[in-house]
N, C-alpha and C. Protein backbone atom coordinates (compact mmCIF):
# COMPACT_ATOMS: atom_id res chain seq x y z
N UNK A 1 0.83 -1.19 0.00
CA UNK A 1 0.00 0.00 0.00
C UNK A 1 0.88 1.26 0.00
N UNK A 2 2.27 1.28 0.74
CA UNK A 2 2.66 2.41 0.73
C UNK A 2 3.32 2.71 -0.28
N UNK A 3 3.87 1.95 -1.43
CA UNK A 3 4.53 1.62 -2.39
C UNK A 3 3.66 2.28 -3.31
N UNK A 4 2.23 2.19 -3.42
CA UNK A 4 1.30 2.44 -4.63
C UNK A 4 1.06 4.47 -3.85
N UNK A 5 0.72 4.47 -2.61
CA UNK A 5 0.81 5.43 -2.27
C UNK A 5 1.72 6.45 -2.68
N UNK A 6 3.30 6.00 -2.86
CA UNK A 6 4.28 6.60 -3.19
C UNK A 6 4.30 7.38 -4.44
N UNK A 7 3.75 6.15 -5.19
CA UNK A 7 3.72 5.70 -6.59
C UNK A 7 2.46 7.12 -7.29
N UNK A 8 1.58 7.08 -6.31
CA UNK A 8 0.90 8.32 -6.86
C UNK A 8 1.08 9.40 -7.05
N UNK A 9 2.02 9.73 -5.68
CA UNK A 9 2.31 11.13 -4.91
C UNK A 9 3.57 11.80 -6.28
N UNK A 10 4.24 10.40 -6.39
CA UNK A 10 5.52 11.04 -7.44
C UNK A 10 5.18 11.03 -8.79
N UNK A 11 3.78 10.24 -9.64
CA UNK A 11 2.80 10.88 -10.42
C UNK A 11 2.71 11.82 -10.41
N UNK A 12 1.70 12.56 -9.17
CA UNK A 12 0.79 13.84 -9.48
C UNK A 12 2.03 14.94 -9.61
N UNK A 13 3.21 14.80 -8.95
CA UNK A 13 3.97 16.29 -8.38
C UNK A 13 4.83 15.77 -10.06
N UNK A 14 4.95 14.79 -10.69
CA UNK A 14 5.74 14.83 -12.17
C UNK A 14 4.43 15.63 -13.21
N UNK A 15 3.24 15.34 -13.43
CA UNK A 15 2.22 16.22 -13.39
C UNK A 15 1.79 17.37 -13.17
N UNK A 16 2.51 17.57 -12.27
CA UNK A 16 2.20 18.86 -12.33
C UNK A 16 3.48 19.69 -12.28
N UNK A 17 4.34 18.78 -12.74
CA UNK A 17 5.74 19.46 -12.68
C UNK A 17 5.53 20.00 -14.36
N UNK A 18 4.86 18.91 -15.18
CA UNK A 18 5.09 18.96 -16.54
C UNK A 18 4.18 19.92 -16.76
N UNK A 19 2.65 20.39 -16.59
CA UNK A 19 2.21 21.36 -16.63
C UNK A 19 2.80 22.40 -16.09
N UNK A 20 3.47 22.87 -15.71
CA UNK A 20 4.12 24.49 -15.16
C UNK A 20 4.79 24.78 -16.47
N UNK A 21 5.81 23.25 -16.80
CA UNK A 21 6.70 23.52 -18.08
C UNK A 21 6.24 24.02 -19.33
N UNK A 22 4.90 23.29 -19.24
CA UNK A 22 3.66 23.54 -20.49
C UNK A 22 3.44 24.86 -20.52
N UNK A 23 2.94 25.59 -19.28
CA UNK A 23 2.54 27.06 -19.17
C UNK A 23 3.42 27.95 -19.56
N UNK A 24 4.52 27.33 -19.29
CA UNK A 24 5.89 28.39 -20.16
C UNK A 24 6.39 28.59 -20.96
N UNK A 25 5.65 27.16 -21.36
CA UNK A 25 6.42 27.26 -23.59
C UNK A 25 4.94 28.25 -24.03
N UNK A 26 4.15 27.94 -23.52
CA UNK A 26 2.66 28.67 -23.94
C UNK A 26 3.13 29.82 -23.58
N UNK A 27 3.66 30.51 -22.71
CA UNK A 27 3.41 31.81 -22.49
C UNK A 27 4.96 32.35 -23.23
N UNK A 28 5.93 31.80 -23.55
CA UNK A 28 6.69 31.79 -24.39
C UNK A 28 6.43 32.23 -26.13
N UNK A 29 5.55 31.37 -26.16
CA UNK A 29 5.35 31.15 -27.81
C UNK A 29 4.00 32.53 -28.07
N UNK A 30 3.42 32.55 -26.76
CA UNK A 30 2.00 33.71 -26.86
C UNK A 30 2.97 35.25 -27.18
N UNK A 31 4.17 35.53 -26.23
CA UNK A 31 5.30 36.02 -26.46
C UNK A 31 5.58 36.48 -27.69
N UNK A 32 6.40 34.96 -28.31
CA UNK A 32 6.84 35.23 -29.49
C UNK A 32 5.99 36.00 -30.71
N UNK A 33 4.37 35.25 -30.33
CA UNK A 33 3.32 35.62 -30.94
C UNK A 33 3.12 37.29 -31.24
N UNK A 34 2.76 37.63 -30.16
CA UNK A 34 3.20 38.88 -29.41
C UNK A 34 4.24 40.22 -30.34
N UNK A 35 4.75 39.66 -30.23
CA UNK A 35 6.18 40.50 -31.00
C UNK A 35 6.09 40.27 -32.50
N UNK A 36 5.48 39.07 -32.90
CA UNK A 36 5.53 39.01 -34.44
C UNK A 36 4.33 40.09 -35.12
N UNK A 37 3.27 39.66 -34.14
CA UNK A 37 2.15 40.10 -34.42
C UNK A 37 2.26 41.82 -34.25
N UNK A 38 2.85 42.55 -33.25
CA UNK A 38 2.98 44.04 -33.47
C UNK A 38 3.93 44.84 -34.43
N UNK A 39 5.04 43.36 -34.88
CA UNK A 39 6.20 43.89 -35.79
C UNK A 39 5.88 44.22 -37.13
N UNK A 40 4.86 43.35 -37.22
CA UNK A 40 3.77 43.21 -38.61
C UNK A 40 2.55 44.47 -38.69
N UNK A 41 2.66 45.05 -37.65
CA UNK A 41 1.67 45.98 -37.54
C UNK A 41 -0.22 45.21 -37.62
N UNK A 42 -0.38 44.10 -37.13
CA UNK A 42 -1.86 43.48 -37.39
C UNK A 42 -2.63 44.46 -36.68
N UNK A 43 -3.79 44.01 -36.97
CA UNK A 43 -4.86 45.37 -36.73
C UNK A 43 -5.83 44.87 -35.20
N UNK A 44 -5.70 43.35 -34.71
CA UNK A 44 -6.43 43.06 -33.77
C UNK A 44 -5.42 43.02 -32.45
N UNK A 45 -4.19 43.35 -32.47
CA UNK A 45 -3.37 43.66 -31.48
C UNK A 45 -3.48 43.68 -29.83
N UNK A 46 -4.56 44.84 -29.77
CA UNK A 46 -5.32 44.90 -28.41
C UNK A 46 -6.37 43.76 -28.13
N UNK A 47 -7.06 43.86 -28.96
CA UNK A 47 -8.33 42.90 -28.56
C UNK A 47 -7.69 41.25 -28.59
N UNK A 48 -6.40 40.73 -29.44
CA UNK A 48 -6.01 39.09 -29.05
C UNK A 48 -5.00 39.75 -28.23
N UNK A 49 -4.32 40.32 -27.78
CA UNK A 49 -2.96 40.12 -26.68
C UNK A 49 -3.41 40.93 -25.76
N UNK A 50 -3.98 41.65 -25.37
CA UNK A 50 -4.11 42.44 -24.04
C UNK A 50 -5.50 42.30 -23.53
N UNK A 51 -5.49 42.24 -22.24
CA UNK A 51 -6.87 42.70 -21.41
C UNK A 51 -7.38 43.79 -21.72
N UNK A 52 -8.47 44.17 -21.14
CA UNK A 52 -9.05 45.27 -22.06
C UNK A 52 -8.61 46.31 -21.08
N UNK A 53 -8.74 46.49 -19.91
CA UNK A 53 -7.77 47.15 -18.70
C UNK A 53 -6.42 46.46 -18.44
N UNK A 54 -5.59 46.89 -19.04
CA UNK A 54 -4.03 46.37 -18.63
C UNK A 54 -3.37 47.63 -18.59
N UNK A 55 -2.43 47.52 -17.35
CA UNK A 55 -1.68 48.63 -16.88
C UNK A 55 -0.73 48.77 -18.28
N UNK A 56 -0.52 50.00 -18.36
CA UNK A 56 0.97 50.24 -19.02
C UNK A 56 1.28 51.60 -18.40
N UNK A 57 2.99 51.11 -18.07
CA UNK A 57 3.49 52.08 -17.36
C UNK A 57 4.78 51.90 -18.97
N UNK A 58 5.36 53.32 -18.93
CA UNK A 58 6.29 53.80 -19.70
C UNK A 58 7.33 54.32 -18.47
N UNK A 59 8.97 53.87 -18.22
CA UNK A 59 9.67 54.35 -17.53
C UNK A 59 10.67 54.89 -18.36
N UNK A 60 10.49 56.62 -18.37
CA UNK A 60 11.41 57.70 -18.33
C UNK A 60 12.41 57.68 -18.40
N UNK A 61 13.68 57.79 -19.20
CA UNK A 61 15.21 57.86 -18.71
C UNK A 61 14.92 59.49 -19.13
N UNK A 62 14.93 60.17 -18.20
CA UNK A 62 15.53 61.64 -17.85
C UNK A 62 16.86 61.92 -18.64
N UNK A 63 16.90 63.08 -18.69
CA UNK A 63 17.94 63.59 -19.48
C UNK A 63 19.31 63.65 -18.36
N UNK A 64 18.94 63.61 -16.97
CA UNK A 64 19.94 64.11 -15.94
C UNK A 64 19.85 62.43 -15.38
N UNK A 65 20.05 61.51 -15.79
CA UNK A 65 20.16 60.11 -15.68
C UNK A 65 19.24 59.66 -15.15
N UNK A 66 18.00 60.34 -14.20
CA UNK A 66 16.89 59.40 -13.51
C UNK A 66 16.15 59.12 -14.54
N UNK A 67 15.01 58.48 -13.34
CA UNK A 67 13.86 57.73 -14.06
C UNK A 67 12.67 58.04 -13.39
N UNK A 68 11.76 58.33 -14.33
CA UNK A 68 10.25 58.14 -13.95
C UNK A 68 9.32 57.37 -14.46
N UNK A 69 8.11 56.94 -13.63
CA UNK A 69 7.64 55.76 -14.22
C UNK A 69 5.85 57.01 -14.16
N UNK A 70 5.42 56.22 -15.90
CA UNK A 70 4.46 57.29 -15.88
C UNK A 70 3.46 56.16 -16.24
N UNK A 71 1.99 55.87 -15.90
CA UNK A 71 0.86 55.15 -16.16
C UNK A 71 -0.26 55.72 -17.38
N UNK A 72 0.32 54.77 -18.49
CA UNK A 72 -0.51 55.50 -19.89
C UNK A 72 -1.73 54.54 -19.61
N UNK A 73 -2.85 55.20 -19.39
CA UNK A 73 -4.23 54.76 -19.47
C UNK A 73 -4.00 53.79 -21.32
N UNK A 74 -5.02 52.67 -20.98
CA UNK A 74 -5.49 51.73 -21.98
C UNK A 74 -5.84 52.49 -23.30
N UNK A 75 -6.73 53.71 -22.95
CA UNK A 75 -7.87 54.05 -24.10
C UNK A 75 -6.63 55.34 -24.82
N UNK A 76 -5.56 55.45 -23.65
CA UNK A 76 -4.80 56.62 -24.75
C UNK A 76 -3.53 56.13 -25.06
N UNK A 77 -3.42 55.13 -25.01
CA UNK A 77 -2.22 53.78 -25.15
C UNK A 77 -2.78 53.48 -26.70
N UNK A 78 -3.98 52.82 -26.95
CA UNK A 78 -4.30 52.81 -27.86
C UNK A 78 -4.32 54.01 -28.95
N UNK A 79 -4.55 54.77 -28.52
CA UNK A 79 -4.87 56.36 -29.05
C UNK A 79 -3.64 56.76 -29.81
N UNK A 80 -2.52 56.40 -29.19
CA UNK A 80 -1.30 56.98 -29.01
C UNK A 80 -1.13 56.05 -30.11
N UNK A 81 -1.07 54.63 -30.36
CA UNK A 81 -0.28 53.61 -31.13
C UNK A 81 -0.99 53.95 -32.55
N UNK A 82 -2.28 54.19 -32.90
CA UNK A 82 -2.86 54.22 -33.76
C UNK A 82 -2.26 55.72 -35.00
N UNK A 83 -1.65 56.24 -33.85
CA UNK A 83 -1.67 57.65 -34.45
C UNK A 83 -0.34 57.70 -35.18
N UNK A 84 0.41 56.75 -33.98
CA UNK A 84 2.35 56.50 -34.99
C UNK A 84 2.07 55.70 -35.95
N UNK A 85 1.11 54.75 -35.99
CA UNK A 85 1.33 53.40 -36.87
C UNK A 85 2.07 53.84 -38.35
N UNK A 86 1.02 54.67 -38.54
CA UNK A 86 1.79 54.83 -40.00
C UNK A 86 3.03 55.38 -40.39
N UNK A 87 3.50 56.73 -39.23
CA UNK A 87 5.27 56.71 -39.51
C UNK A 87 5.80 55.32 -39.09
N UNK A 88 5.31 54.68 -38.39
CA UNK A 88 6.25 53.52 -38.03
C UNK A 88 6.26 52.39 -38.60
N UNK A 89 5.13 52.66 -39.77
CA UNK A 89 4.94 51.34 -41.28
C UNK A 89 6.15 51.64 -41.97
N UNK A 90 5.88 53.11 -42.21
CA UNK A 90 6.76 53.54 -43.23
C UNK A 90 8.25 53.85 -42.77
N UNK A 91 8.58 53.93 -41.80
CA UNK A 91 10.33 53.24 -41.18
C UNK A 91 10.49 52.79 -40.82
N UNK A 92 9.75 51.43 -41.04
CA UNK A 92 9.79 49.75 -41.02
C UNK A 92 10.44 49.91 -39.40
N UNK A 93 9.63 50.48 -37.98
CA UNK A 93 10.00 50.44 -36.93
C UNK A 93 9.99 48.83 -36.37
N UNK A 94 10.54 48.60 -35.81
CA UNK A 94 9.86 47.18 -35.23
C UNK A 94 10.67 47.09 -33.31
N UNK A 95 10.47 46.12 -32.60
CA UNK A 95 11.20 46.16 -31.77
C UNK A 95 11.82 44.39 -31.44
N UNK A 96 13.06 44.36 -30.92
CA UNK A 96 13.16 42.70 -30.80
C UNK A 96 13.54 42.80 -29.35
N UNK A 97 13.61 41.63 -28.68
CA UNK A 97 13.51 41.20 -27.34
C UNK A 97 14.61 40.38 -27.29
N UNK A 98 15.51 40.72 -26.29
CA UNK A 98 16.33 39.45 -26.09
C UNK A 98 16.56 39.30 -24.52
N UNK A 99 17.25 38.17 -24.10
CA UNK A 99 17.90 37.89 -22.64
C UNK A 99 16.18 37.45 -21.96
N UNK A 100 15.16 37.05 -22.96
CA UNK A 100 14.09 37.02 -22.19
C UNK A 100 14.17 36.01 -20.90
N UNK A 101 13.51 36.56 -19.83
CA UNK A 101 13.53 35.32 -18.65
C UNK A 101 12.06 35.52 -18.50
N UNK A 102 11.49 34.21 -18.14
CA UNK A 102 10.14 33.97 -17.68
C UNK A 102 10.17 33.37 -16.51
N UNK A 103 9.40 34.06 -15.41
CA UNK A 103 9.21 33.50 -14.15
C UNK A 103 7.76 33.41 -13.24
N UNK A 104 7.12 32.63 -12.55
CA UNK A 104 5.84 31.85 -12.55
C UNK A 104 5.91 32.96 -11.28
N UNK A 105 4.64 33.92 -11.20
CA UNK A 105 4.42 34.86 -9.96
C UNK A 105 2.95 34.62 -10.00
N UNK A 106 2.34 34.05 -9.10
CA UNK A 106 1.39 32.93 -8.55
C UNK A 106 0.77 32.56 -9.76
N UNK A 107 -0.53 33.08 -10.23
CA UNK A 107 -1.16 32.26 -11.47
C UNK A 107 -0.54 33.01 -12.79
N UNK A 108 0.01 34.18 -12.70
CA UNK A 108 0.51 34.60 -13.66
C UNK A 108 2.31 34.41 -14.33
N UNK A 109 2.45 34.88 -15.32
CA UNK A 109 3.83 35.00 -15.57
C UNK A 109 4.75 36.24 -15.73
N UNK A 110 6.11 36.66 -15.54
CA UNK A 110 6.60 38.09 -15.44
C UNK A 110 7.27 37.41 -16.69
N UNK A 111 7.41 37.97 -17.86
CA UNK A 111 8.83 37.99 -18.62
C UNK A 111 9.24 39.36 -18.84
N UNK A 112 10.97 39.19 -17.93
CA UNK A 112 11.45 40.63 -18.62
C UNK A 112 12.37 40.41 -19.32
N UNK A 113 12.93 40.93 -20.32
CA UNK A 113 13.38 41.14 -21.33
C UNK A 113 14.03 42.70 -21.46
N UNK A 114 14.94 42.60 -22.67
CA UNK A 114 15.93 43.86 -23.16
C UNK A 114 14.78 43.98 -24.61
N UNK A 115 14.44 45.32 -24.54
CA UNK A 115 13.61 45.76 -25.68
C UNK A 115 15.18 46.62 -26.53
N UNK A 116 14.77 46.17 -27.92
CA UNK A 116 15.92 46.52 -28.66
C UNK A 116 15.22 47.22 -30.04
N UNK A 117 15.16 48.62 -29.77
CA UNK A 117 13.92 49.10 -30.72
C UNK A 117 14.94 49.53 -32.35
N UNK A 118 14.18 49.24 -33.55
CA UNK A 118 15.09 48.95 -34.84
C UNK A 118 15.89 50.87 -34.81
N UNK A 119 14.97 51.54 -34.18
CA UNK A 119 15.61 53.35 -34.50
C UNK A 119 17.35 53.23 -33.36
N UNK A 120 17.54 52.13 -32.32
CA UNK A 120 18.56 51.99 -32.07
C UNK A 120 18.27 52.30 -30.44
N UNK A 121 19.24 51.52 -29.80
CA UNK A 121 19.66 51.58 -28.27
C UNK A 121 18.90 50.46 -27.88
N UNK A 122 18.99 49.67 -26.76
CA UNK A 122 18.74 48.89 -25.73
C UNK A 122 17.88 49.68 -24.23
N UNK A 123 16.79 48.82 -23.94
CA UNK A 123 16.01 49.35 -22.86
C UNK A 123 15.33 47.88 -22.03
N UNK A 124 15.24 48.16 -20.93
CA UNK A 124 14.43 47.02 -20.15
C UNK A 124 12.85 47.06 -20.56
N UNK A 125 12.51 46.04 -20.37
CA UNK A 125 11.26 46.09 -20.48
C UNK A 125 10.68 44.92 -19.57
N UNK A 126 9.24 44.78 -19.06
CA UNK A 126 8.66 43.44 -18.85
C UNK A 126 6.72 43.61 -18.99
N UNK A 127 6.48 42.25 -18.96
CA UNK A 127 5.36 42.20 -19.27
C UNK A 127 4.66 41.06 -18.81
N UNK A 128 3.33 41.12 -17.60
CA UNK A 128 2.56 40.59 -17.04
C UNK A 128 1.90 39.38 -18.01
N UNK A 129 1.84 38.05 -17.94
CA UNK A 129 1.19 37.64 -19.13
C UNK A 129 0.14 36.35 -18.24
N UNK A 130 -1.25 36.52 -18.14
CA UNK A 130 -1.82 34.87 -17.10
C UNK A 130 -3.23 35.52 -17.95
N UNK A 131 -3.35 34.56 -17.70
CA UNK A 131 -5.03 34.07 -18.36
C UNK A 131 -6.53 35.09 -18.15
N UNK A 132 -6.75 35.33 -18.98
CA UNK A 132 -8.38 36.03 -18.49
C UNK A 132 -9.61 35.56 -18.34
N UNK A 133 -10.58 35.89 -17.78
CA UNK A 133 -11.82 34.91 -17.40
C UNK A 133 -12.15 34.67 -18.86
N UNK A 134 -11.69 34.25 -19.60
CA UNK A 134 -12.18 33.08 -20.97
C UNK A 134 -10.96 32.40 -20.68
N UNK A 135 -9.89 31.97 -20.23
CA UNK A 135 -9.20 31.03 -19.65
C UNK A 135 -7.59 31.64 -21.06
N UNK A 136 -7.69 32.71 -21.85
CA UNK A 136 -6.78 33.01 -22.59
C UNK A 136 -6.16 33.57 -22.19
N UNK A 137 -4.62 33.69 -22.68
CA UNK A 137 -3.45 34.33 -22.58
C UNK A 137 -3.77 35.62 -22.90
N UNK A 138 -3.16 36.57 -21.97
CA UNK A 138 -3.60 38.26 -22.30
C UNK A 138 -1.90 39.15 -21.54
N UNK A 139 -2.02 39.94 -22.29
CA UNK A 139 -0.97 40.92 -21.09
C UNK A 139 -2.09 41.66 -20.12
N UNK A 140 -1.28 41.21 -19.06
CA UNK A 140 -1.83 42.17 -18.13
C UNK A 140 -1.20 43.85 -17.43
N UNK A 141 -0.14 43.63 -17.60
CA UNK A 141 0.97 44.81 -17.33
C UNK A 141 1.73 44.70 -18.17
N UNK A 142 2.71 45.91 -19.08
CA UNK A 142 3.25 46.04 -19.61
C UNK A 142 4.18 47.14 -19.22
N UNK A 143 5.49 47.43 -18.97
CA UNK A 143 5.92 48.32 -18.91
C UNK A 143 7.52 48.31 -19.80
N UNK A 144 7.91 49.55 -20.31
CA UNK A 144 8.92 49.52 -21.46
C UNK A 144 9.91 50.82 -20.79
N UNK A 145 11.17 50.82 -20.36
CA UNK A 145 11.58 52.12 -20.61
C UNK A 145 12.09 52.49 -21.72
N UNK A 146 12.09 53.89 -21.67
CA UNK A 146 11.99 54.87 -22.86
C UNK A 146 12.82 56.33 -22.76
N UNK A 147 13.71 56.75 -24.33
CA UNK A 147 14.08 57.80 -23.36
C UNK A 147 13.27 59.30 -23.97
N UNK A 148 11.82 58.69 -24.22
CA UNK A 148 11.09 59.83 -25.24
C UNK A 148 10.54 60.68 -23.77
N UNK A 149 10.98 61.99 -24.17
CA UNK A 149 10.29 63.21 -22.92
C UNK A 149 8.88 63.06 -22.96
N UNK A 150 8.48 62.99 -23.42
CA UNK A 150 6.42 63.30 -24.18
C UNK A 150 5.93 62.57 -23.24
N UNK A 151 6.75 60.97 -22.80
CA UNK A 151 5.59 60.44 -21.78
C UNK A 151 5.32 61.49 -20.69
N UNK A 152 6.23 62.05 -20.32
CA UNK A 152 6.20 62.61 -18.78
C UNK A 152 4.79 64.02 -18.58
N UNK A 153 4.66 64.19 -20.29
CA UNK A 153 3.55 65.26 -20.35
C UNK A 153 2.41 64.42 -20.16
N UNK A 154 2.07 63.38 -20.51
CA UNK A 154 1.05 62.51 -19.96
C UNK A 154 0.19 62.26 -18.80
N UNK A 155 1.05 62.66 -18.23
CA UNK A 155 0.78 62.05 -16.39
C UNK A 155 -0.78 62.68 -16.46
């Protein structure tokens, strides 16, 4: 009996070892998804990758080396992207991600990453990514630093 007992216990915890692994290539590949899908400029962007309320914070590199972290509302996040799209079709802007790490913060996932935008320089970035009540992958937080002044008129 204690043998089959054993026998379960090191089942369920390999089980559920292999699902965590699962959640990370998924939230990996939703990721990759992610980045292909905004590099391409697609038009359903918000409505398949983000919650419809998801934080985005933009952090500041100041001209005198600090940083500020500024909270762009959803509806002018959107506002804002719609309005560059087209200079940023037309100088084939894109951004790539590298050094990504993904780490399990209770039901959700953090990946941060080096945002490497094509106009040039290196910046941190990370991004909230766990499931929404339809059980799909969504960002939930997003934040990018930046060294554009304009966010800080936002606030």
């Amino acid at each position: 009996m204690k043998k089959l007992i054993i026998f379960f216990l090191l089942l369920s915890i390999s089980v559920l070892s292999s699902e965590a692994k699962t959640n990370e290539r998924e939230v990996r590949q939703f990721f990759q998804d992610y980045v292909r899908a905004v590099n391409t400029y697609q038009p359903d962007i918000f409505s398949k990758y983000y919650i419809p309320n998801a934080t985005i914070y933009r952090v500041v590199q100041k001209k005198d080396g600090t940083t500020q972290r500024v909270t762009v509302p959803m509806n002018i996040y959107k506002s804002e992207s719609k309005k560059g799209e087209s200079l940023a079709k037309f100088v084939k802007y894109t951004n790539d991600y590298t050094g990504i790490k993904i780490t399990r913060v209770n039901n959700d996932f953090r990946i941060d990453a080096i945002r490497k935008p094509s106009m040039g320089g290196s910046f941190p970035a990370y991004f909230v990514i766990g499931e929404d009540n339809s059980g799909d992958l969504k960002i939930k937080v997003e934040s990018m630093n930046t060294p554009r002044q304009e966010f800080l008129q936002k606030k």
